[in-house]
PDB file of N, CA and C in Angstrom:
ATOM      1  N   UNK A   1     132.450  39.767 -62.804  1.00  0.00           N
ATOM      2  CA  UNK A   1     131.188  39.541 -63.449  1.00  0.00           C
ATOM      3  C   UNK A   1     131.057  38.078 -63.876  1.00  0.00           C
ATOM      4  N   UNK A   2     132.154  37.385 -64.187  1.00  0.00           N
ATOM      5  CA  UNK A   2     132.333  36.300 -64.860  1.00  0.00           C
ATOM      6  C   UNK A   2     131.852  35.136 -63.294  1.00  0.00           C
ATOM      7  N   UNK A   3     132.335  35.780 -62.469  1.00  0.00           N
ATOM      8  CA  UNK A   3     131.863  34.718 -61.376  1.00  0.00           C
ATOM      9  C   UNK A   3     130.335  35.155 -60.961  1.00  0.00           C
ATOM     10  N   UNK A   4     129.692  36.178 -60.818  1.00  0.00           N
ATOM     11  CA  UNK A   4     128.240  36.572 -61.061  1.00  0.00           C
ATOM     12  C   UNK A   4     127.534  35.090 -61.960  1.00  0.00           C
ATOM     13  N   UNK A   5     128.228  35.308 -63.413  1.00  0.00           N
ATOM     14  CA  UNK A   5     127.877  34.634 -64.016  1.00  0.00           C
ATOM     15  C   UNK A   5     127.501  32.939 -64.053  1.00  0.00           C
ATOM     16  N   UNK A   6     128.860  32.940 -63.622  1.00  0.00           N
ATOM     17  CA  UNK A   6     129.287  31.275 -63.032  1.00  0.00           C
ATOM     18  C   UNK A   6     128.343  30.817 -62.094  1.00  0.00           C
ATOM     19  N   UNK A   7     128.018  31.813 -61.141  1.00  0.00           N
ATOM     20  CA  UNK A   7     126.604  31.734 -59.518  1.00  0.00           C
ATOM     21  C   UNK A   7     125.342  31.248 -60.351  1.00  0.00           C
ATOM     22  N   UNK A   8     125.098  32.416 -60.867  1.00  0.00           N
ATOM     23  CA  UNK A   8     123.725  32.397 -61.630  1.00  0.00           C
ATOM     24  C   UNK A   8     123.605  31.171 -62.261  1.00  0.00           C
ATOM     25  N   UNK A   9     124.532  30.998 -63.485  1.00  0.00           N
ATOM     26  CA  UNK A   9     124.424  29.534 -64.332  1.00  0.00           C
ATOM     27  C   UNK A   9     124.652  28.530 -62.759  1.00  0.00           C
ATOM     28  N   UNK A  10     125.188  28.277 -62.177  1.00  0.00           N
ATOM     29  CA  UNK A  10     125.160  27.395 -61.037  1.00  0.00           C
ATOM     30  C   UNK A  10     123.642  27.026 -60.534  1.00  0.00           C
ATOM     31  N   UNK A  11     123.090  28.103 -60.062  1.00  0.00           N
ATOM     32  CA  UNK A  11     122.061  28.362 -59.503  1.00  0.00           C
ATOM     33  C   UNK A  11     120.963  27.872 -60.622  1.00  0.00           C
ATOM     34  N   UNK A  12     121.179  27.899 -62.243  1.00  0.00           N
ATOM     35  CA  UNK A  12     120.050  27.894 -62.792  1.00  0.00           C
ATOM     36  C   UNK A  12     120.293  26.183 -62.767  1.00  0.00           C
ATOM     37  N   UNK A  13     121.274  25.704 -63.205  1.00  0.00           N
ATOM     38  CA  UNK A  13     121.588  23.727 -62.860  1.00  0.00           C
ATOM     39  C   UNK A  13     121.168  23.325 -61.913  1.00  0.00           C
ATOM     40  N   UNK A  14     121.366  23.571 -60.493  1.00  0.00           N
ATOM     41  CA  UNK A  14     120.647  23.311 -59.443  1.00  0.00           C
ATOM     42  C   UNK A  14     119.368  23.001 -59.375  1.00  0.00           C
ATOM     43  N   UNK A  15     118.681  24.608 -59.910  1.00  0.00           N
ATOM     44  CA  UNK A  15     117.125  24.411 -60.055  1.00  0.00           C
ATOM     45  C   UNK A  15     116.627  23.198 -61.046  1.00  0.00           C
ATOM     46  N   UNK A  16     117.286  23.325 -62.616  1.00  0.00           N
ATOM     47  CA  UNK A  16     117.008  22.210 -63.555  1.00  0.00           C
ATOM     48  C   UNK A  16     117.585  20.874 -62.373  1.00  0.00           C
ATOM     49  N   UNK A  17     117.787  20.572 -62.076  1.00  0.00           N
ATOM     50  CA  UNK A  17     118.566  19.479 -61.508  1.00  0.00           C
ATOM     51  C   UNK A  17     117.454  18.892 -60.425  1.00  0.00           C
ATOM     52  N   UNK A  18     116.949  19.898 -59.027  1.00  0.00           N
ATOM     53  CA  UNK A  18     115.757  19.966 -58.703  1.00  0.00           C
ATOM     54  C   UNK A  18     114.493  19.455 -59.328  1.00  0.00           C
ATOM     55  N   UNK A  19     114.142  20.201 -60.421  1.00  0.00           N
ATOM     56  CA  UNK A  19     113.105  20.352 -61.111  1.00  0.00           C
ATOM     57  C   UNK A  19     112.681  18.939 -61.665  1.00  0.00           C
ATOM     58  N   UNK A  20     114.164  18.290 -62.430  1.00  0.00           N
ATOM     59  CA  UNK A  20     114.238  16.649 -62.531  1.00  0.00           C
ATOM     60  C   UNK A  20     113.848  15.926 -61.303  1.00  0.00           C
ATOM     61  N   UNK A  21     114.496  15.995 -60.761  1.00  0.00           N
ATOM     62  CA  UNK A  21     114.260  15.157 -59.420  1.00  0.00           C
ATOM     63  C   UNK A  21     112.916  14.762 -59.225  1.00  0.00           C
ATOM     64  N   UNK A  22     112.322  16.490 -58.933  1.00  0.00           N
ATOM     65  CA  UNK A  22     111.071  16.549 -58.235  1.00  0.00           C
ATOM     66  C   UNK A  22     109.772  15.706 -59.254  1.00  0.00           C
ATOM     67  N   UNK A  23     110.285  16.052 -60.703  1.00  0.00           N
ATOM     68  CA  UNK A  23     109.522  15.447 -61.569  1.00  0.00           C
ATOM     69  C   UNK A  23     109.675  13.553 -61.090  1.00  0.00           C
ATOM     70  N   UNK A  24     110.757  13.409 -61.188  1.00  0.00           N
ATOM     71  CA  UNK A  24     111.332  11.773 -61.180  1.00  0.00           C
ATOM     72  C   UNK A  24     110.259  11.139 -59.928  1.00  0.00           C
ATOM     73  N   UNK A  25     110.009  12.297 -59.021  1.00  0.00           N
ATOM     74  CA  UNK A  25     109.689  11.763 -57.984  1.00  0.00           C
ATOM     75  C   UNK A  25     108.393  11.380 -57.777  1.00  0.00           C
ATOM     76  N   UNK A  26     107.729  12.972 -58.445  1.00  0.00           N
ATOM     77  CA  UNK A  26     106.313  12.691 -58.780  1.00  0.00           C
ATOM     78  C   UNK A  26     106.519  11.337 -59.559  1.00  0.00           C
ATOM     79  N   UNK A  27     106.410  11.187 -60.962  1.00  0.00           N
ATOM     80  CA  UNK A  27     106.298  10.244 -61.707  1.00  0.00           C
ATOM     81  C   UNK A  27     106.327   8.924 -60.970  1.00  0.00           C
ATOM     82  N   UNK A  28     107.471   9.031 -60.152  1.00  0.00           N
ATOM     83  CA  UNK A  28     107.271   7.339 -59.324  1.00  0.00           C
ATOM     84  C   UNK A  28     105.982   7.408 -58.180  1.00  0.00           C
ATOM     85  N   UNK A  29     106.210   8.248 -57.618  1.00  0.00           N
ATOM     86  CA  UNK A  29     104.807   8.486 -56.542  1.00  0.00           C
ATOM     87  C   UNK A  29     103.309   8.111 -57.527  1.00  0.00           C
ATOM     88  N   UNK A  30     103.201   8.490 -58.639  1.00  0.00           N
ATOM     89  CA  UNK A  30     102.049   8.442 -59.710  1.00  0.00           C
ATOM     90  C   UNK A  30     102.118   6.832 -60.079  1.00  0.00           C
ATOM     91  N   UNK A  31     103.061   6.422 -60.603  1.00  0.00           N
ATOM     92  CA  UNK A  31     103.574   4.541 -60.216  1.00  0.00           C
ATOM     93  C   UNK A  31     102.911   4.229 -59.137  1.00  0.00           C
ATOM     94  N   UNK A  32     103.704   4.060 -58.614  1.00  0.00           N
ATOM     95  CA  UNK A  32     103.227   3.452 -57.276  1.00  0.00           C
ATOM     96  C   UNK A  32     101.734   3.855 -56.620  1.00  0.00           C
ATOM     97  N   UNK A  33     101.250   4.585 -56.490  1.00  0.00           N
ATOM     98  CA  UNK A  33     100.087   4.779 -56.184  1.00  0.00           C
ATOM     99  C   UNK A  33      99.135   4.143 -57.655  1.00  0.00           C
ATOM    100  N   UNK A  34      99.372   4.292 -58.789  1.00  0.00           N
ATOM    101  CA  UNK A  34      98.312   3.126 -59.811  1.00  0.00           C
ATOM    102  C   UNK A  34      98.923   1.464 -59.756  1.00  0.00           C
ATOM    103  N   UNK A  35      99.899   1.192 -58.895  1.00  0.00           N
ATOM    104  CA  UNK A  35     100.222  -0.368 -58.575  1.00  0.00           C
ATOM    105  C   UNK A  35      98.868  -0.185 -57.587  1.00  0.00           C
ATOM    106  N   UNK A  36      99.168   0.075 -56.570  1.00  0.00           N
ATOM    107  CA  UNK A  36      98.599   0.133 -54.732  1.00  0.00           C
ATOM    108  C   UNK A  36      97.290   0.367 -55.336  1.00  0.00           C
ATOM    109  N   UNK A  37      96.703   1.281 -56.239  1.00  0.00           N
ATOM    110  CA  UNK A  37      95.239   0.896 -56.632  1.00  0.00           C
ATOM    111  C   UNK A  37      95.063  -0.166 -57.363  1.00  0.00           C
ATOM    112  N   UNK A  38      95.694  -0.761 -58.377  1.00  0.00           N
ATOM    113  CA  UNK A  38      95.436  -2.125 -59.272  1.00  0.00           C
ATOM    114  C   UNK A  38      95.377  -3.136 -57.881  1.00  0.00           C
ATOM    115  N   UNK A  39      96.162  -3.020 -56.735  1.00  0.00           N
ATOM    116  CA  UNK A  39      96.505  -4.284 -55.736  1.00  0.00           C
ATOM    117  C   UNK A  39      94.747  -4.051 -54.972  1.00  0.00           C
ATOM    118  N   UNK A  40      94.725  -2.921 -54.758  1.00  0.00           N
ATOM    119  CA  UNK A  40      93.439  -2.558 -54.197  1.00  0.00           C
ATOM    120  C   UNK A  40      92.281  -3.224 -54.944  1.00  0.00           C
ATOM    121  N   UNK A  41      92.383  -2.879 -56.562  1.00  0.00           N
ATOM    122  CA  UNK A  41      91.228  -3.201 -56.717  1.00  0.00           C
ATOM    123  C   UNK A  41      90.847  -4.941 -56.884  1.00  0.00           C
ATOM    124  N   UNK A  42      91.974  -5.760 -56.916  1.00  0.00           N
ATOM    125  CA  UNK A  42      92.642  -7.061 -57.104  1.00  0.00           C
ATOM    126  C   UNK A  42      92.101  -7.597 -55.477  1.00  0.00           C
ATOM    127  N   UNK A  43      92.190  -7.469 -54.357  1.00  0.00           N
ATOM    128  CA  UNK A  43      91.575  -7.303 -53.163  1.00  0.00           C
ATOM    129  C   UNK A  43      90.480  -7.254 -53.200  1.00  0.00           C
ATOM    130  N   UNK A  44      89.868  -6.274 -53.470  1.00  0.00           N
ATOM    131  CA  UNK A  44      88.475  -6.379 -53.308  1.00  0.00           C
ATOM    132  C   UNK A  44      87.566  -6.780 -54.189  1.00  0.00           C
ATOM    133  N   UNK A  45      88.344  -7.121 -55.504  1.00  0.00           N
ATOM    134  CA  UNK A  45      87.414  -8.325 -56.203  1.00  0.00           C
ATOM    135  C   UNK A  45      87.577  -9.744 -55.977  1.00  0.00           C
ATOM    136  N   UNK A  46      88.920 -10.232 -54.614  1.00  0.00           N
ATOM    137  CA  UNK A  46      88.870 -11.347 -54.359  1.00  0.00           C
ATOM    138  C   UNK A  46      87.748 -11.407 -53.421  1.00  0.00           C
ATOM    139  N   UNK A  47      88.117 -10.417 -52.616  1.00  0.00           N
ATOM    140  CA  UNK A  47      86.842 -10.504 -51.655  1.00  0.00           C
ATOM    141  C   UNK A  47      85.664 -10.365 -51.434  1.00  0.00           C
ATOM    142  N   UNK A  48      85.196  -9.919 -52.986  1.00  0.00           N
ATOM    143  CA  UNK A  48      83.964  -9.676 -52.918  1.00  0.00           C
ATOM    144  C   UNK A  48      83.759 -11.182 -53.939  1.00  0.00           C
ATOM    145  N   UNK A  49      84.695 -11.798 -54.901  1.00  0.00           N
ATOM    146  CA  UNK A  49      84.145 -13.516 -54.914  1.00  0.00           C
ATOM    147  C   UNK A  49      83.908 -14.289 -53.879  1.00  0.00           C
ATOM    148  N   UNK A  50      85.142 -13.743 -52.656  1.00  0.00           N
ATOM    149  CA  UNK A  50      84.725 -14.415 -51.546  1.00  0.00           C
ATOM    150  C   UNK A  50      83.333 -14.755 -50.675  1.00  0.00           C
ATOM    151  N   UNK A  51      83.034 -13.170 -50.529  1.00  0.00           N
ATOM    152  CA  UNK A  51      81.578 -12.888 -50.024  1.00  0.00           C
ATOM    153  C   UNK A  51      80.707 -13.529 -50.892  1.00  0.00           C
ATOM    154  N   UNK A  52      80.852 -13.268 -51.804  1.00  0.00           N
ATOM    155  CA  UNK A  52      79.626 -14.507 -53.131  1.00  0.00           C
ATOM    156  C   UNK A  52      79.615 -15.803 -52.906  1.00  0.00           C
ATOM    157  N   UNK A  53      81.134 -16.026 -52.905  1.00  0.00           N
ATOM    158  CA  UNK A  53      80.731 -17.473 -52.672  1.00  0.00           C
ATOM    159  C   UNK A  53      80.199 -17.934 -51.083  1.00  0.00           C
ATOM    160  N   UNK A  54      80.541 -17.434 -50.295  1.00  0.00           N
ATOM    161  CA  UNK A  54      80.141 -17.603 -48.849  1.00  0.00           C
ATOM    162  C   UNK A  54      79.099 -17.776 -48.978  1.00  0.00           C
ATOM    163  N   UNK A  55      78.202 -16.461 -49.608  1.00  0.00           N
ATOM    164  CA  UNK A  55      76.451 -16.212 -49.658  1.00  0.00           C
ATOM    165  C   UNK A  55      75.769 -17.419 -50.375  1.00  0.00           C
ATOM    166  N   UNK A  56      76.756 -17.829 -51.450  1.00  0.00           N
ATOM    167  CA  UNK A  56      75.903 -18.758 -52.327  1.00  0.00           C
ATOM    168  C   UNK A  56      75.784 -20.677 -51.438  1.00  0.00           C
ATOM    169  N   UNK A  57      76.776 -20.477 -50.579  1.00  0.00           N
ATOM    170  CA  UNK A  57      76.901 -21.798 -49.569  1.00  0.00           C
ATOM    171  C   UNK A  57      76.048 -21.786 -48.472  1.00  0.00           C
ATOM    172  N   UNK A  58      75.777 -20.101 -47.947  1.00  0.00           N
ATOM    173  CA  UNK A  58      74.390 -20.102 -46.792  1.00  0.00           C
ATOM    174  C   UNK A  58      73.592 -20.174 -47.780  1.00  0.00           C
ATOM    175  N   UNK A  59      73.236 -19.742 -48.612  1.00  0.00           N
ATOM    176  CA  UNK A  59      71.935 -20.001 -49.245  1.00  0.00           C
ATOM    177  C   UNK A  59      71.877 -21.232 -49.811  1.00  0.00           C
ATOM    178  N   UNK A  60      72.593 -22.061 -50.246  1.00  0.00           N
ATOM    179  CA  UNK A  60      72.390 -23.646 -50.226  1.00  0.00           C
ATOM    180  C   UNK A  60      72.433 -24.279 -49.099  1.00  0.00           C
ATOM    181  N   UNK A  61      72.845 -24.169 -47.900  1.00  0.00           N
ATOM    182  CA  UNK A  61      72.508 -24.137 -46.757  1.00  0.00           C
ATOM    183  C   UNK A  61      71.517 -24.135 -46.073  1.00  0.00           C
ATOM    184  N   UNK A  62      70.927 -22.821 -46.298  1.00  0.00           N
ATOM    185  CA  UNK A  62      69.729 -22.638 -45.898  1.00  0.00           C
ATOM    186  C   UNK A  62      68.541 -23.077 -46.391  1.00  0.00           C
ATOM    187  N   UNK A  63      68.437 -22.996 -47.847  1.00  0.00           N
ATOM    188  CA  UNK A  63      67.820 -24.384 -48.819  1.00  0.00           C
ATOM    189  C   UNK A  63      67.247 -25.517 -48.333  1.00  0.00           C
ATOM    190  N   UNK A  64      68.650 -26.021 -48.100  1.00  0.00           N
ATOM    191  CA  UNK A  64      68.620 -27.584 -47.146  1.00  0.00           C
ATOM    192  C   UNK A  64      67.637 -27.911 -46.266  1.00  0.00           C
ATOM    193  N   UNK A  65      68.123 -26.566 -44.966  1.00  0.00           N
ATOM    194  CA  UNK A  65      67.513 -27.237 -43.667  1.00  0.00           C
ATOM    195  C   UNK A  65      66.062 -26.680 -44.044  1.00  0.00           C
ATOM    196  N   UNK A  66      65.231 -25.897 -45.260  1.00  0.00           N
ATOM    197  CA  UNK A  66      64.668 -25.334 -45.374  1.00  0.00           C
ATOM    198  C   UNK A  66      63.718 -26.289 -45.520  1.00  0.00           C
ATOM    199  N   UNK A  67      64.224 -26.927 -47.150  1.00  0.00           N
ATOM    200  CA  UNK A  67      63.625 -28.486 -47.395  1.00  0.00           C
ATOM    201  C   UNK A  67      63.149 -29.419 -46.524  1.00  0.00           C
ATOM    202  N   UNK A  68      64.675 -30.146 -45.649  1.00  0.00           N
ATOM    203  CA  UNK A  68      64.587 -30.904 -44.559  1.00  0.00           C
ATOM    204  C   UNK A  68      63.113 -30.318 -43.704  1.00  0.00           C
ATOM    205  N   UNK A  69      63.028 -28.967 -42.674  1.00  0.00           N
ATOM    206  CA  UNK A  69      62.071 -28.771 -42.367  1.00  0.00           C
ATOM    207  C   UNK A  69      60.541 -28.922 -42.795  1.00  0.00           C
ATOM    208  N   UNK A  70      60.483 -28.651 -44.081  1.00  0.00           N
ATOM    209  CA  UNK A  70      59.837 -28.712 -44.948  1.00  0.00           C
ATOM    210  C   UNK A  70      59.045 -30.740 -44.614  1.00  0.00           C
ATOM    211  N   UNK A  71      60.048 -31.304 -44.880  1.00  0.00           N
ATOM    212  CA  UNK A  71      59.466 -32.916 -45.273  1.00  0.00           C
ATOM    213  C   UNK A  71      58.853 -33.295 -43.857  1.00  0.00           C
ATOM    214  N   UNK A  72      59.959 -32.412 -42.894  1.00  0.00           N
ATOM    215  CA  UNK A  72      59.292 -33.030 -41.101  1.00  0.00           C
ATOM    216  C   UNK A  72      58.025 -32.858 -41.258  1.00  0.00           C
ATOM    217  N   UNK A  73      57.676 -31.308 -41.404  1.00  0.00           N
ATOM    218  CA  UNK A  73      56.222 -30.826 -41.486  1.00  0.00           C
ATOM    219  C   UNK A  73      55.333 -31.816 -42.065  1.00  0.00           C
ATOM    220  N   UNK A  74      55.803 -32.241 -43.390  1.00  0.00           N
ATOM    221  CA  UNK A  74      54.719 -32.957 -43.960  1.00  0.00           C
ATOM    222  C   UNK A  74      54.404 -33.952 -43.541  1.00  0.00           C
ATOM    223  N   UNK A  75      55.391 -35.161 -42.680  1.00  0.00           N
ATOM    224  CA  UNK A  75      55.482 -35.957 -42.204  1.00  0.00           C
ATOM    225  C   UNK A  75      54.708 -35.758 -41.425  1.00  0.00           C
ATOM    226  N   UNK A  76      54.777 -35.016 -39.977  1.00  0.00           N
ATOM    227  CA  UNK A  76      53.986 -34.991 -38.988  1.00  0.00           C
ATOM    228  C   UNK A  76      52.699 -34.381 -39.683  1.00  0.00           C
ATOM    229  N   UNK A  77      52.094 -34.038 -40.512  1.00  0.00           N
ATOM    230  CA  UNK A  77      51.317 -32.999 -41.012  1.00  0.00           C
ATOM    231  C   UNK A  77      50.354 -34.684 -41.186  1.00  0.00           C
ATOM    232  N   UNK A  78      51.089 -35.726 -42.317  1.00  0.00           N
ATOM    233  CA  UNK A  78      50.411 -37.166 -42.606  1.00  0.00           C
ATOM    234  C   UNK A  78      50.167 -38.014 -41.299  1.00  0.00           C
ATOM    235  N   UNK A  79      51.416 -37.776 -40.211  1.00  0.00           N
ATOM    236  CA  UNK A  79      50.808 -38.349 -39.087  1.00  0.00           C
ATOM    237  C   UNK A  79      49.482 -37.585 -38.364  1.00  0.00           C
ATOM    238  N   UNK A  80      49.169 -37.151 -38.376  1.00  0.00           N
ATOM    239  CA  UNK A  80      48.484 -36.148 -37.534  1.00  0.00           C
ATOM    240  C   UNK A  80      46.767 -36.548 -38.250  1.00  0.00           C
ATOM    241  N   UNK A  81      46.950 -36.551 -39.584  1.00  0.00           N
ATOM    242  CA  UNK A  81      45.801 -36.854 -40.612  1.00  0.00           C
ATOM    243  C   UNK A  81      45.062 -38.223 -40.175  1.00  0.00           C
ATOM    244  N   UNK A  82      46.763 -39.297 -39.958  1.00  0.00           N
ATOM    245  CA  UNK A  82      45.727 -40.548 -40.045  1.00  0.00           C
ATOM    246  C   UNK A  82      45.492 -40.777 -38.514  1.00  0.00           C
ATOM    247  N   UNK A  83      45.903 -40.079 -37.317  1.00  0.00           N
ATOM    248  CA  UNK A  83      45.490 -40.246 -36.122  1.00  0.00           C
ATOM    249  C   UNK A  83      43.836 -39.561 -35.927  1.00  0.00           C
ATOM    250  N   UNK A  84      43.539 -38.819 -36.659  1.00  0.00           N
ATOM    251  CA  UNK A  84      42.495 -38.061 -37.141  1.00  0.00           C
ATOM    252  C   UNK A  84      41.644 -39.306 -37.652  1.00  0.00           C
ATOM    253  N   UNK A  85      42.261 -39.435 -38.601  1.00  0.00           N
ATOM    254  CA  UNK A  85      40.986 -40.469 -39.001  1.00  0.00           C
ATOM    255  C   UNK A  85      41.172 -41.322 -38.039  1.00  0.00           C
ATOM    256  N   UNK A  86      41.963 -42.349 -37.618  1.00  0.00           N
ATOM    257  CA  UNK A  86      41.950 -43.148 -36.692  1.00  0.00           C
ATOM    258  C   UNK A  86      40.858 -43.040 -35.387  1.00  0.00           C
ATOM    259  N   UNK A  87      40.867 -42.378 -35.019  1.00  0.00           N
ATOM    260  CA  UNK A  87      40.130 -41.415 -33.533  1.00  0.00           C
ATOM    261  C   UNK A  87      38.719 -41.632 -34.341  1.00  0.00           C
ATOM    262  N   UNK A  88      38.250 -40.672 -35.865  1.00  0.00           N
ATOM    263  CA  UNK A  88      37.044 -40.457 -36.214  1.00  0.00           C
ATOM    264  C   UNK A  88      36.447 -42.365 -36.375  1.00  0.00           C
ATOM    265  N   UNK A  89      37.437 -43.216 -36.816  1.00  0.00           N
ATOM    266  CA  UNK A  89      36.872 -44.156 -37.396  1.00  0.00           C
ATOM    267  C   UNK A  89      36.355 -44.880 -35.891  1.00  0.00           C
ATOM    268  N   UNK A  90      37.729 -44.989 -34.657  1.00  0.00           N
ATOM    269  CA  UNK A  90      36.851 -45.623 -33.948  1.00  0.00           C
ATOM    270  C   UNK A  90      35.596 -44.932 -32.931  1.00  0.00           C
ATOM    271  N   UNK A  91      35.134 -43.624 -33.082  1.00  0.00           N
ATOM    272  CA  UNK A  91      33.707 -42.872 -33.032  1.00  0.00           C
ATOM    273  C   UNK A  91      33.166 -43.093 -33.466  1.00  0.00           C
ATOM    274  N   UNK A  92      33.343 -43.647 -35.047  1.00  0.00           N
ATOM    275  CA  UNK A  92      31.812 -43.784 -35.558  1.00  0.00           C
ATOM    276  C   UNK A  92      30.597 -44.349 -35.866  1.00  0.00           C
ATOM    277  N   UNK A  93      30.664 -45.598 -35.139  1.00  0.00           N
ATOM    278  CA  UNK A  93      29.657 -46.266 -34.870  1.00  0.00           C
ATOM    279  C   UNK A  93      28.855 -45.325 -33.513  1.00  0.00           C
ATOM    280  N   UNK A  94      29.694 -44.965 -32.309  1.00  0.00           N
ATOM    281  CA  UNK A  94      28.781 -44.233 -31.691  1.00  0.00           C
ATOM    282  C   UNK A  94      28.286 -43.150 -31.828  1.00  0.00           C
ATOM    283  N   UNK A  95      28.912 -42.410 -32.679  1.00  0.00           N
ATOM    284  CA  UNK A  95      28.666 -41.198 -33.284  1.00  0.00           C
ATOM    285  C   UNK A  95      27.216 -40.763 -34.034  1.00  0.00           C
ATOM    286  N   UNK A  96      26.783 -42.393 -35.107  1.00  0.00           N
ATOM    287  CA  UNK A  96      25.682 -42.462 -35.940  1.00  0.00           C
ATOM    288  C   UNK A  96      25.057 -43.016 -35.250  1.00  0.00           C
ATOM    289  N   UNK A  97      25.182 -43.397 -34.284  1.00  0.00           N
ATOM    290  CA  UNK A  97      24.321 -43.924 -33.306  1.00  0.00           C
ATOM    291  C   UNK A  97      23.457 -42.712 -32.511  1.00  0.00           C
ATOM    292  N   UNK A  98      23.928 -42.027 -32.175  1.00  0.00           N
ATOM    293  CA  UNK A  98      24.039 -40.917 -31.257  1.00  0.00           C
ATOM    294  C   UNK A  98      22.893 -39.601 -32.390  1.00  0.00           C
ATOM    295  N   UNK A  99      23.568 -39.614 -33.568  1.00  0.00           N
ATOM    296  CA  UNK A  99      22.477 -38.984 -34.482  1.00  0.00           C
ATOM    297  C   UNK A  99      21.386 -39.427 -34.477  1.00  0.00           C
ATOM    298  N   UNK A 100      21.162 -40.809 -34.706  1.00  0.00           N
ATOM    299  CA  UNK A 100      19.728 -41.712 -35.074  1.00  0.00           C
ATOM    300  C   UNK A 100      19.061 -40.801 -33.945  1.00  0.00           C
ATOM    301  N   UNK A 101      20.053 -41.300 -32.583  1.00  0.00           N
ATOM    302  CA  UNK A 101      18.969 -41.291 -31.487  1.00  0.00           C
ATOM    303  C   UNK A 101      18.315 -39.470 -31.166  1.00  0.00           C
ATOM    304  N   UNK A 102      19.158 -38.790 -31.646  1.00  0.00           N
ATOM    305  CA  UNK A 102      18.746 -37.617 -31.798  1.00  0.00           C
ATOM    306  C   UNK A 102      17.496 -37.007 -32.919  1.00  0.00           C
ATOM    307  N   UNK A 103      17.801 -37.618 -33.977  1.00  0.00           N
ATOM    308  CA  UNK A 103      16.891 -37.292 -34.856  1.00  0.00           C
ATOM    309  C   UNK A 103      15.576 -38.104 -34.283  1.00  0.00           C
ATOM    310  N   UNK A 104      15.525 -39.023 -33.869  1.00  0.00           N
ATOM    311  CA  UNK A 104      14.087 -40.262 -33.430  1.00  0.00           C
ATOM    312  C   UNK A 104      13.733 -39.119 -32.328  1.00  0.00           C
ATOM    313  N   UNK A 105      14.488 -38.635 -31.742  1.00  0.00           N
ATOM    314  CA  UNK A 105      14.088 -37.853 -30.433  1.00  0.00           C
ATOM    315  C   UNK A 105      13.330 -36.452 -31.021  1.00  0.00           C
ATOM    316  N   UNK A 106      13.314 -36.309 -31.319  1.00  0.00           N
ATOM    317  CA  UNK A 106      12.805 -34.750 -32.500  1.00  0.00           C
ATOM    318  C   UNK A 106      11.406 -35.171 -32.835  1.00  0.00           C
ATOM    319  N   UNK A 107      10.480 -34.568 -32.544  1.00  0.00           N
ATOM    320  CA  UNK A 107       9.321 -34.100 -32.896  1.00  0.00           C
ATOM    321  C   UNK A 107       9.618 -33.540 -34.362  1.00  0.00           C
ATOM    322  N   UNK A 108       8.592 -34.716 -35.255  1.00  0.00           N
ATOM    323  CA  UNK A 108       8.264 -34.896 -36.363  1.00  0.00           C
ATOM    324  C   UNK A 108       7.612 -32.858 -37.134  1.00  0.00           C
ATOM    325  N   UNK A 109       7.705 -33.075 -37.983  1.00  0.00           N
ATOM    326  CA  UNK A 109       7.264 -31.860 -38.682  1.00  0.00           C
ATOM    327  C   UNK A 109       5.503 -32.563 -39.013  1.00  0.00           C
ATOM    328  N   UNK A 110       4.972 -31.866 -39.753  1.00  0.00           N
ATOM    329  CA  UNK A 110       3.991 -31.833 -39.677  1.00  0.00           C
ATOM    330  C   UNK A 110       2.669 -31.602 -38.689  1.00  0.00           C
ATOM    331  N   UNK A 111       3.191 -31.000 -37.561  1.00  0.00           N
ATOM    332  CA  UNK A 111       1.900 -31.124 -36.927  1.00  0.00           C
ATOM    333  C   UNK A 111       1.928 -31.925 -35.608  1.00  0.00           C
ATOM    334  N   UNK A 112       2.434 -32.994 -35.909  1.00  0.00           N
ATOM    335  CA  UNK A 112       2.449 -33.866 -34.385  1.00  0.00           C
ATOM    336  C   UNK A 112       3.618 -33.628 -32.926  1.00  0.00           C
ATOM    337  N   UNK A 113       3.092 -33.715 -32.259  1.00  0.00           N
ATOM    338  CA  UNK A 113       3.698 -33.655 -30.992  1.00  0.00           C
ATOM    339  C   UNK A 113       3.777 -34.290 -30.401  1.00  0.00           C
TER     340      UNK A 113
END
């Protein structure tokens, strides 16, 4: 009976012995998996400064050539104005010329023909 006994108590150390382990094991598995998420979340807040800052360099970027485009336009926008006038100014002597002779050409109001 005494060796019955001896089995059993054997058998119940084993299990406690097990039971540690399995705990020890969890517990480190529970570690290590809240490192590997802190590293995770350490990652993706570098990379999401990363992505910010990227975005904030195209969009000063884009700014730029936005501007730049911007001044061409106006530039050609002022050339374009004074070739305009240029063109109108040298027309317009024939231009008011060209009215006179139109209006003189017009049958008067009143009556006459």
């Amino acid at each position: 009976m005494k060796d019955l006994n001896d089995l059993m108590q054997a058998i119940l150390d084993m299990d406690a012995t097990q039971r540690k382990a399995a705990a020890a094991a969890a517990e480190e598995r529970t570690e290590r998996l809240g490192r590997l998420d802190e590293e995770r979340k350490a990652i993706a807040a570098e990379y999401a400064a990363r992505a910010q800052a990227s975005g904030r360099a195209a969009a000063a970027a884009a700014d730029a050539a936005n501007r730049a485009a911007l001044e061409e336009l106006q530039r050609r926008r002022t050339a374009a104005e004074q070739q305009l006038d240029a063109r109108a100014a040298a027309h317009r002597d024939e231009w008011v010329a060209e009215l006179v002779r139109r209006t003189l050409a017009q049958p008067r109001a009143g009556g006459e023909a």
